[in-house]
Protein backbone atom coordinates (compact mmCIF):
# COMPACT_ATOMS: atom_id res chain seq x y z
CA UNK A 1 50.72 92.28 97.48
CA UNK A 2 52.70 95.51 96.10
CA UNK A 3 55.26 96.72 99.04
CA UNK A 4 53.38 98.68 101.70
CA UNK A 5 56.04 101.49 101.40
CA UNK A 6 53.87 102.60 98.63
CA UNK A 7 51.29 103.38 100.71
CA UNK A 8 52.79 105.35 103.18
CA UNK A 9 51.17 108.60 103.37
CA UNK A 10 49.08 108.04 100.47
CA UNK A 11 45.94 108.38 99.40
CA UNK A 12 45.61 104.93 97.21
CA UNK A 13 42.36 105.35 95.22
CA UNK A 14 40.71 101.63 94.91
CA UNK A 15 37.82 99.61 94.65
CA UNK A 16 35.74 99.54 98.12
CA UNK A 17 35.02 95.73 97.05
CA UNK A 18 38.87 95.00 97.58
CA UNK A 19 40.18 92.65 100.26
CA UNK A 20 43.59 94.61 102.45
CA UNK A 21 45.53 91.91 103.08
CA UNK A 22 48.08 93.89 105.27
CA UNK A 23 46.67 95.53 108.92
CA UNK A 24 49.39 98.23 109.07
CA UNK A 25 46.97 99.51 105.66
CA UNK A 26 43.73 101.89 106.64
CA UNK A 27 40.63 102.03 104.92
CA UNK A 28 39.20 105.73 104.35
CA UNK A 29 36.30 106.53 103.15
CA UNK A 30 35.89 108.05 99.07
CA UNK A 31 33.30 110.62 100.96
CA UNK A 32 32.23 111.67 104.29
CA UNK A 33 28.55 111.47 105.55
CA UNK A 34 27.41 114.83 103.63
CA UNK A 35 28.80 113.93 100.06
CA UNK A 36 32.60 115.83 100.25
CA UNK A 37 34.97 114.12 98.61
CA UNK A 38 37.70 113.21 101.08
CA UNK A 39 40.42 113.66 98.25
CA UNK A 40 39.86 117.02 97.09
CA UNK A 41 37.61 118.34 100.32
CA UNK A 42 35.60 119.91 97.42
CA UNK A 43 31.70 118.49 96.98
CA UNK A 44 30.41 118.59 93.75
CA UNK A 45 29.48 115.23 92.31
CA UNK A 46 27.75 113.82 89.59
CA UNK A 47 24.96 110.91 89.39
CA UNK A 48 25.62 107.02 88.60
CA UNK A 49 23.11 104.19 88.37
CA UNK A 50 21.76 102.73 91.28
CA UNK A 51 22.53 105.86 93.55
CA UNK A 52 26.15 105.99 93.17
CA UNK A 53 27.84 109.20 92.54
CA UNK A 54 31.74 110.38 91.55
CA UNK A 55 33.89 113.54 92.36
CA UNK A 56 33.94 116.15 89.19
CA UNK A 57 36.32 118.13 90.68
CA UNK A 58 39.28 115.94 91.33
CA UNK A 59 38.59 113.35 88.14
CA UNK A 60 41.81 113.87 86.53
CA UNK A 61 43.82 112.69 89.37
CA UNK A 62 41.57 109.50 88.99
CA UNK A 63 37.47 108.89 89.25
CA UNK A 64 36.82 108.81 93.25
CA UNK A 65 33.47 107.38 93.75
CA UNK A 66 30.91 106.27 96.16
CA UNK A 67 32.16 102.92 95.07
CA UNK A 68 35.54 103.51 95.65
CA UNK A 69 37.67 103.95 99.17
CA UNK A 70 41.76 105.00 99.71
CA UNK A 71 44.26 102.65 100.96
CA UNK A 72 46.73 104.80 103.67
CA UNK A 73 49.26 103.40 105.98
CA UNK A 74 51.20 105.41 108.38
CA UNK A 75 54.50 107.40 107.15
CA UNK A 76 56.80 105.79 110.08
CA UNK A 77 59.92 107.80 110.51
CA UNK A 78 62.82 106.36 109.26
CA UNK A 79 66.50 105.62 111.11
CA UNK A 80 69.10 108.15 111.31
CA UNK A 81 71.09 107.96 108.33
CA UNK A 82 74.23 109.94 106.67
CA UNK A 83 74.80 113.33 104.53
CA UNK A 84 73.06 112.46 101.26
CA UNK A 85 74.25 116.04 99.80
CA UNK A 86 76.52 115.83 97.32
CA UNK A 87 77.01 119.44 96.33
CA UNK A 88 80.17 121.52 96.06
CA UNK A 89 79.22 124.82 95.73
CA UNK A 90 79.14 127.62 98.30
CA UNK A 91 76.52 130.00 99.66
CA UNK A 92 76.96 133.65 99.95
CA UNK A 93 77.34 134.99 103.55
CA UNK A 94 73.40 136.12 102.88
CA UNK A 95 72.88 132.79 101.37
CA UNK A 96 74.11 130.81 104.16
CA UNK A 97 71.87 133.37 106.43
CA UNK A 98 69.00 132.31 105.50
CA UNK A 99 69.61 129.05 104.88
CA UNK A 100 70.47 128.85 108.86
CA UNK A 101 67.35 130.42 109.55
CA UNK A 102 65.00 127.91 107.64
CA UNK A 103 66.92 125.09 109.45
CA UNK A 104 66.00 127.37 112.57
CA UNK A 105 62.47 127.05 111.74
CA UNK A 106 62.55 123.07 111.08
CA UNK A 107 64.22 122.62 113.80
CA UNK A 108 61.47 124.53 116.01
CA UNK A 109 58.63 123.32 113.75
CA UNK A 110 57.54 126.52 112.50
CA UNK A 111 56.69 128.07 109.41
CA UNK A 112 59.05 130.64 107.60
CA UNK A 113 58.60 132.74 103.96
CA UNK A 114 61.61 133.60 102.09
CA UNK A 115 61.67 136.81 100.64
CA UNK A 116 63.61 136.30 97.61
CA UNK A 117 64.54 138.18 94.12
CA UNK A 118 64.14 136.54 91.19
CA UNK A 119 68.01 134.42 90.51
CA UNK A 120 68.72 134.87 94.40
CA UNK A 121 69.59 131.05 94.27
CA UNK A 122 66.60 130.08 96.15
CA UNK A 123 66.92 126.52 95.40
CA UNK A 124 71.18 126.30 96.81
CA UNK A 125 70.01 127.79 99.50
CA UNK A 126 67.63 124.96 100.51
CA UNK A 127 69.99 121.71 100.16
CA UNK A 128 70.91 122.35 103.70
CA UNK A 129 67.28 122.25 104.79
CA UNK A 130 66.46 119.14 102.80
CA UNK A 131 69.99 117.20 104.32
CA UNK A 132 69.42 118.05 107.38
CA UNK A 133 65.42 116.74 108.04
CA UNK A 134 66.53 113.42 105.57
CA UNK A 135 69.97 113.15 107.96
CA UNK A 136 67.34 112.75 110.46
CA UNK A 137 65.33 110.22 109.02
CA UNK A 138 62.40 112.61 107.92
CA UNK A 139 60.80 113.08 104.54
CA UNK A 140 60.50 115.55 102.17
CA UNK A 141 58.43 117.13 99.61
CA UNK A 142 59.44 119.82 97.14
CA UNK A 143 56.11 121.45 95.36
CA UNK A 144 55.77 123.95 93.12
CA UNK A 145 52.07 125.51 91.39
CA UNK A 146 53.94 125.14 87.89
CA UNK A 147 55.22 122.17 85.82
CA UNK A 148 58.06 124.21 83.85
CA UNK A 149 59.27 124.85 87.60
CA UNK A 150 59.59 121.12 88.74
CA UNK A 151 61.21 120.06 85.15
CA UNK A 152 63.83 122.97 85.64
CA UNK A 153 64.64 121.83 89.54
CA UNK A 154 64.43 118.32 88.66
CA UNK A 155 68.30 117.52 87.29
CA UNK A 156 69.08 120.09 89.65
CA UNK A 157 67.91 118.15 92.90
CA UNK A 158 68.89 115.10 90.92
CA UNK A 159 72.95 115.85 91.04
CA UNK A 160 72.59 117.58 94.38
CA UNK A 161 71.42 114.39 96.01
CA UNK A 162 72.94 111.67 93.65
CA UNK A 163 73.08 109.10 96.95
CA UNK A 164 69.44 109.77 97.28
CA UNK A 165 66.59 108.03 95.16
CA UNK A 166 64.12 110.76 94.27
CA UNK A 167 60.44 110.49 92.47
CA UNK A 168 59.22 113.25 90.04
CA UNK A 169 55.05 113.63 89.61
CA UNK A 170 53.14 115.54 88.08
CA UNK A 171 50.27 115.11 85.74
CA UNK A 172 52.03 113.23 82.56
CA UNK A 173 55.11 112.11 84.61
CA UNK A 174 56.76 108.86 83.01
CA UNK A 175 57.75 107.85 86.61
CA UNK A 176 55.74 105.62 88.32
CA UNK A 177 55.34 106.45 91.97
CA UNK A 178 57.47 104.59 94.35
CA UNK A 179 58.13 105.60 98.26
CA UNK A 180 61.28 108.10 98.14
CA UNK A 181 62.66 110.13 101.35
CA UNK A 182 62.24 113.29 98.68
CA UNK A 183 59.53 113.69 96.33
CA UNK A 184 59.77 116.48 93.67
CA UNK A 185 55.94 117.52 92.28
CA UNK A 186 53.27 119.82 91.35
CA UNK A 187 51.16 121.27 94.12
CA UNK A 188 48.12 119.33 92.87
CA UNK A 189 50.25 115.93 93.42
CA UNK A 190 49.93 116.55 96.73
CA UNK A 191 45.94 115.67 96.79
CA UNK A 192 47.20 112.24 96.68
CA UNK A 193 49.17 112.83 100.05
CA UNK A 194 48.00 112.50 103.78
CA UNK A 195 50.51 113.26 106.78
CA UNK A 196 53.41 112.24 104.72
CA UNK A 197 56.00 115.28 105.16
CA UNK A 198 58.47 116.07 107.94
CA UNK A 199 59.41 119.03 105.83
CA UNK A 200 57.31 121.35 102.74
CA UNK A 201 58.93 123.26 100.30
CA UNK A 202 56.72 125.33 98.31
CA UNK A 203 58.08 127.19 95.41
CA UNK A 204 56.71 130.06 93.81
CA UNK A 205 54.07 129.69 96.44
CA UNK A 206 52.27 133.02 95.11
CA UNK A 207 51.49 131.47 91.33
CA UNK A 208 48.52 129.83 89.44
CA UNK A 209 47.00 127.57 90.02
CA UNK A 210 48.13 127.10 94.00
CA UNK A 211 47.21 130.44 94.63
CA UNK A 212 44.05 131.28 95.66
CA UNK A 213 42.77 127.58 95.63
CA UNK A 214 40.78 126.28 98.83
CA UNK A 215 41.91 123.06 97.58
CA UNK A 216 44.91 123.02 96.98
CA UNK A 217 46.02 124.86 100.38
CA UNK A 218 44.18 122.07 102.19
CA UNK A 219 45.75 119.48 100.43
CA UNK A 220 48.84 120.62 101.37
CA UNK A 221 48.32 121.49 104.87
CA UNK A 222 47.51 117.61 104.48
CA UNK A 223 50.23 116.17 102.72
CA UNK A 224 52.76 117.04 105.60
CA UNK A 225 52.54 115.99 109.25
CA UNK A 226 50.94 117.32 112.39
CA UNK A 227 53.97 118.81 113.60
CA UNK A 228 56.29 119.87 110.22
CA UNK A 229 57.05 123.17 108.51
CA UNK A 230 56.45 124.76 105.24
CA UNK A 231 59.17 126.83 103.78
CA UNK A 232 57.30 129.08 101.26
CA UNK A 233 59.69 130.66 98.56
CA UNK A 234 58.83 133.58 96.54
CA UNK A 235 60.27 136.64 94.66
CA UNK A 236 56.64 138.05 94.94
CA UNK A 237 54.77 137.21 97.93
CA UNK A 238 51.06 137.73 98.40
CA UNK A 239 49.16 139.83 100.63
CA UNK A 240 48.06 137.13 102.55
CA UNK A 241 51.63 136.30 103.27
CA UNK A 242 52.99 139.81 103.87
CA UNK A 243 50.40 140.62 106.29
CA UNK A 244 50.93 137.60 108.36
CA UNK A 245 54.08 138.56 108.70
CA UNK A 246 53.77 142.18 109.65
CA UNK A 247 51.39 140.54 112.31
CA UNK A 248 54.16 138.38 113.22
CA UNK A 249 52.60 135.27 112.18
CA UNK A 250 55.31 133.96 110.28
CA UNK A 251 58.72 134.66 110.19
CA UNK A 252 60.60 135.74 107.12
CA UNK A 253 64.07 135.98 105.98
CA UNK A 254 65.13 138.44 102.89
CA UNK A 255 67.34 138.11 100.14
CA UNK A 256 67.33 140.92 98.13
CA UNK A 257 70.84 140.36 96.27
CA UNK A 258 71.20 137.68 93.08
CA UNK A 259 73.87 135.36 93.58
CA UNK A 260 75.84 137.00 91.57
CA UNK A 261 75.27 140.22 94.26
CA UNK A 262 74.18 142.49 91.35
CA UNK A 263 70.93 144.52 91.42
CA UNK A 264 67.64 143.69 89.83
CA UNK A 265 67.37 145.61 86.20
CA UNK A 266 64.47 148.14 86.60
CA UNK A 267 61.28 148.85 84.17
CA UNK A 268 61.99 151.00 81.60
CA UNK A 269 58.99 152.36 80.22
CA UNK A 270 57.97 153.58 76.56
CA UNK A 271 54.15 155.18 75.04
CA UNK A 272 53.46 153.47 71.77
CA UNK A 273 49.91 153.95 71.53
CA UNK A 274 47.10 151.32 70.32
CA UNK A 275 49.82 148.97 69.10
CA UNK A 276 47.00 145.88 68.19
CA UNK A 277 45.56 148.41 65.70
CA UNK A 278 49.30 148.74 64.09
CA UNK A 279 50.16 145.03 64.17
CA UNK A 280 46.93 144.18 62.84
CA UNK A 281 47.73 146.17 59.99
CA UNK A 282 50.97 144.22 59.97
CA UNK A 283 53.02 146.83 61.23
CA UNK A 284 55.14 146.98 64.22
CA UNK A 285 55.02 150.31 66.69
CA UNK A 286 58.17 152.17 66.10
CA UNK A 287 60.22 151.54 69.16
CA UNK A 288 59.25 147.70 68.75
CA UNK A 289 60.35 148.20 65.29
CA UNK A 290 63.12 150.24 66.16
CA UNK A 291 64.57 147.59 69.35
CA UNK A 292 64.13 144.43 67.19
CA UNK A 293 66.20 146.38 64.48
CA UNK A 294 68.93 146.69 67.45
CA UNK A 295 68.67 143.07 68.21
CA UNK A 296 68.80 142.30 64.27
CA UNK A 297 72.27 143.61 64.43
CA UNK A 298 73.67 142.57 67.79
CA UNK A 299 71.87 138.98 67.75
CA UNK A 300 70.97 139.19 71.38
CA UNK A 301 68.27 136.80 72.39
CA UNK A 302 64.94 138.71 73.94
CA UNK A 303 61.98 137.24 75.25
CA UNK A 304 58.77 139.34 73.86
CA UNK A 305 55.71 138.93 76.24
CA UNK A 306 51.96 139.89 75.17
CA UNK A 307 48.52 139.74 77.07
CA UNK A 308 46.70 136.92 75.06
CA UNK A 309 47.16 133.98 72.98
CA UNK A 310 45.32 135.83 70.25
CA UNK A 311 47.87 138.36 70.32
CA UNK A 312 50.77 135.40 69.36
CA UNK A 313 50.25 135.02 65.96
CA UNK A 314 50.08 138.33 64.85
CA UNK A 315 53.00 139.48 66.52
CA UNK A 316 55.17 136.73 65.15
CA UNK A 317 54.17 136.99 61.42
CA UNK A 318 54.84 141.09 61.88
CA UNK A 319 58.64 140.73 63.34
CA UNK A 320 59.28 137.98 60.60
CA UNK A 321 57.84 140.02 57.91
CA UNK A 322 60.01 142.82 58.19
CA UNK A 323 62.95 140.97 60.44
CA UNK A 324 65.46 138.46 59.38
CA UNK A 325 65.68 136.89 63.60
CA UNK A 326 64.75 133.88 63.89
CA UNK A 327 61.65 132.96 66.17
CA UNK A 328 58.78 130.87 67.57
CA UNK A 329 55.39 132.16 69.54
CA UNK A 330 54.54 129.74 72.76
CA UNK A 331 51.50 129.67 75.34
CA UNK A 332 49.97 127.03 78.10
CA UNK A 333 47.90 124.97 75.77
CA UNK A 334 50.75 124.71 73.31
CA UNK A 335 51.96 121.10 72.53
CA UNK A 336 54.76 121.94 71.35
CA UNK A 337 55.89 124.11 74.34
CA UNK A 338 58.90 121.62 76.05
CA UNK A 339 60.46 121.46 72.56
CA UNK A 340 59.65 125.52 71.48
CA UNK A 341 61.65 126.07 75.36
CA UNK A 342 64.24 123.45 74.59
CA UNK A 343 65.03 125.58 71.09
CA UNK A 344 65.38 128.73 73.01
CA UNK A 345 67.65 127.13 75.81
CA UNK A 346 69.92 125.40 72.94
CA UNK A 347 70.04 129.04 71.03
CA UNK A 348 68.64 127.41 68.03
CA UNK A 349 66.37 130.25 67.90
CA UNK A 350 66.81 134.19 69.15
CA UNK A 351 63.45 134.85 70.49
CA UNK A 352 60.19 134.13 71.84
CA UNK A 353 56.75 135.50 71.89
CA UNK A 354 55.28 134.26 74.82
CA UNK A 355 52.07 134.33 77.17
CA UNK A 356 52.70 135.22 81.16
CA UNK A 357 53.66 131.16 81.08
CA UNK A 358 56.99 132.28 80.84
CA UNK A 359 57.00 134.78 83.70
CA UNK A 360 58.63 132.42 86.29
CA UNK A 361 60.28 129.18 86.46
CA UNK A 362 62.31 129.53 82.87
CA UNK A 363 65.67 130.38 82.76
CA UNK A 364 67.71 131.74 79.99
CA UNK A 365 71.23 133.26 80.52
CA UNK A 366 72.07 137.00 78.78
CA UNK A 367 68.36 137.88 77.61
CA UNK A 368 66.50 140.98 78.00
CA UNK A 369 62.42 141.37 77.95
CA UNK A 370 60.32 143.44 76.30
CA UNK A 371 56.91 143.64 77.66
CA UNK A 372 54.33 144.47 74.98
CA UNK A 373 51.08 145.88 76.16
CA UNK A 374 52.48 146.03 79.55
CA UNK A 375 49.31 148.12 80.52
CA UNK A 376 47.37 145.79 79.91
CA UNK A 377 44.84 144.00 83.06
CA UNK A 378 46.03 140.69 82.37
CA UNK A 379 49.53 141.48 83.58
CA UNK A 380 49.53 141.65 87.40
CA UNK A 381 52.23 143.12 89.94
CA UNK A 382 53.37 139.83 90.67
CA UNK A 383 54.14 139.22 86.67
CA UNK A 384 55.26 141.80 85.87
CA UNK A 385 58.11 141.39 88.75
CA UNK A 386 58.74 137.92 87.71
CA UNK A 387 58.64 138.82 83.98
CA UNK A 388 61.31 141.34 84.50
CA UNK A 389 63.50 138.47 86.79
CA UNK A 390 64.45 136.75 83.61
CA UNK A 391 66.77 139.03 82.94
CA UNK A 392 70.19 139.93 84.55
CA UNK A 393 70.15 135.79 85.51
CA UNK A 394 73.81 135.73 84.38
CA UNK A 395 76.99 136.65 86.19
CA UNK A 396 78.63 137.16 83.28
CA UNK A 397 75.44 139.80 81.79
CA UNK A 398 74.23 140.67 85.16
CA UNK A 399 71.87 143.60 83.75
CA UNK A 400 70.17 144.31 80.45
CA UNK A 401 66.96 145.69 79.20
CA UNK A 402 63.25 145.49 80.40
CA UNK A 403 60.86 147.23 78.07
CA UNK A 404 57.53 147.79 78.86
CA UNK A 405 55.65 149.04 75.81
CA UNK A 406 52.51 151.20 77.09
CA UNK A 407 49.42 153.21 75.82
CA UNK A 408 49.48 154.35 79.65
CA UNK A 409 51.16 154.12 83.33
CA UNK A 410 48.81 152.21 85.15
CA UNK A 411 48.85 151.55 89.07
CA UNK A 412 50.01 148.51 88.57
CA UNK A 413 53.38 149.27 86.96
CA UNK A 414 53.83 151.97 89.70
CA UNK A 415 53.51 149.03 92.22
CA UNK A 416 55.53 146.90 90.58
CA UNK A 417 58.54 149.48 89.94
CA UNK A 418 57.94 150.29 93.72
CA UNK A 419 58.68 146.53 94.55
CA UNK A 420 61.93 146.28 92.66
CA UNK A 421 63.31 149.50 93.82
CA UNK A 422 62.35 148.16 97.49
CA UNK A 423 64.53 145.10 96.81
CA UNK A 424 67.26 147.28 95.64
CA UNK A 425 67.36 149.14 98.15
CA UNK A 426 67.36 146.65 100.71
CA UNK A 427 70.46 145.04 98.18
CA UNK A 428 72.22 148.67 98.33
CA UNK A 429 72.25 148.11 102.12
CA UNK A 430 73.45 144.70 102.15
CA UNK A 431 76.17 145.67 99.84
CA UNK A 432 77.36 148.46 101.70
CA UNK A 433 77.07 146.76 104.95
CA UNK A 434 79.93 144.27 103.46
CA UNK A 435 82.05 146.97 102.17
């Protein structure tokens, strides 16, 4: 038999005609008495032969039927053991602050949000947290809605915790699953999860596809122990969030600075006018036009976001028509979209035009944003936040342009140039305070 380790606080999907040769392994039902499926919580099924039935909801994470069952054994907590944090960099002073406080809240098994601007350092600032539950023989899990986020935290984690074996999963992960004391994967991973977690780490907590999803919430209210915490970390928390902590539900610590203790860059705003109609005609709107002309000459590297993936092509074929800069247009669905980011990260290339997949979770140093369409319904508070947290990343380019190309100044853009002047305000304080 495979080592039981592997089914510590796991959800093993197999056949309910199997023999469990170990006793320390569980047998759990595939469904309960009124059809939900006990993997996904979720109950919509469809028909087999001879009465049987199978989960459509969960099928990519493996075909749970009535003829199937899961294999869990206990997660027993492991021995004391030493630092496994091999890291040699330093926290600010309002780094280390909060990075006290989540320990605070581990250590009195409570929940906590952190509040924190896009390049703040949120993941630095958790090594602490993860040393310290491991130091004490706990387990961790590190989630995020998003693959592009995992990828990018992935070597990260990797060299901050070089003693420490680690697994990475997420829907075509090469790694096969093994038991680790830190696990690094998607939010939907953790379906596959049952009282595992000492400690949960949810990153960009307020993006698609964990927000909003019954599912997915449950599943990870499941994947972690009775008594553990969940550190939720955000640059753009979600209503839910904020108003459980005005009701003092939750505790939350702020970090309104970037590492590099510089300011967000704020929206700038331009009217262009029906600029589909103008690119359709292959023609770019004038301050487009006029801005890629700038970058033409300079060679800085821009991200240039639109609403849809029908919007892409068009866009692309206009700049390179008239422009000499070298670019590539990426979405979700794109198969080429590891090596299109990969070009962009090795400057190979000076721009791309990009879907909101971008918004979060990439990182390119010295690059501004231009936002085109920025009116448009499709582009949320939340994004457009994010969006314009790509740039200013850099200590050595700590600022630089965010361009949001309107017909009109919708509510939205009002609430999301409220949210980054509340930040940096809160920074101006924080600044002064040290001076």
């Amino acid at each position: 038999m495979e080592d039981i380790s592997n089914y510590y606080g796991r959800l093993v999907l197999k056949s309910r005609f199997e023999t469990v040769e170990d006793q320390r392994i569980k047998i759990l039902p595939s469904f309960d008495k009124n059809g939900y499926c006990q993997r996904c919580r979720q109950r919509a099924v469809c028909s087999l032969p001879d009465q049987e039935y199978f989960c459509t909801v969960c099928l990519k994470m493996g075909r749970n039927s009535s003829l199937n069952c899961f294999w869990h054994a206990e997660d027993i907590r492991g021995k004391k053991q030493e630092s496994c944090l091999n890291w040699n960099g330093q926290l600010t002073r309002q780094q280390q602050k909060v990075s006290n406080e989540i320990i605070a809240s581990i250590n009195n098994k409570e929940n906590r949000l952190i509040w924190a601007v896009t390049g703040a350092g949120k993941t630095e600032m958790i090594f602490p947290a993860i040393d310290h539950v491991i130091k004490k023989g706990g387990r961790v899990a590190v989630v995020s809605p998003r693959i592009d986020v995992i990828l990018e935290l992935a070597p990260r984690l990797r060299k901050a915790f070089s003693k420490l074996d680690l697994v990475l999963l997420y829907g075509d992960t090469p790694e096969e699953y093994h038991y680790t004391k830190l696990v690094l994967a998607t939010t939907h991973q953790l379906l596959k999860f049952s009282q595992a977690f000492d400690l949960l780490i949810i990153d960009e907590v307020d993006s698609f596809p964990f927000h909003g999803d019954s599912m997915l919430e449950s599943a990870a209210l499941r994947a972690k122990k009775k008594i553990a915490s969940t550190i939720y970390l955000t640059a753009t928390p979600t209503k839910k969030l904020i108003n459980d902590y005005r009701k003092k539900r939750l505790d939350a610590s702020f970090l309104p600075l970037r590492f590099h203790q510089h300011l967000l860059p704020e929206l700038t705003f331009s009217r262009i006018g029906d600029w589909r109609k103008q690119i359709i005609k292959n023609r770019l709107p004038r301050k487009l036009k006029i801005q890629i002309e700038k970058y033409q000459k300079s060679g800085q590297r821009f991200l240039l976001f639109v609403p849809k993936v029908s919007d892409l092509k068009n866009t692309l074929e206009t700049i390179e028509s008239f422009s000499k800069i070298k670019g590539l247009s990426v979405h979700a669905a794109d198969p080429e979209r590891k090596s299109k980011v990969q070009q962009m990260r090795d400057r190979k290339i000076q721009f791309l035009v990009t879907t909101t997949i971008l918004e979060r979770g990439i990182t390119f140093p010295g690059i501004d944003v231009i936002i085109l369409g920025a009116d448009n319904q499709i582009f949320s508070v939340n994004a457009i936040v994010q969006i314009a947290g790509r740039v200013g990343r850099n200590k050595d380019r700590p600022s630089g342009l965010v361009l949001a190309l309107i017909e009109e100044k919708t509510q939205v853009l009002i609430q999301a140039s409220r949210q980054i002047r509340f930040m940096n305000e809160k920074g101006l304080k924080q600044l002064n305070n040290v001076q």
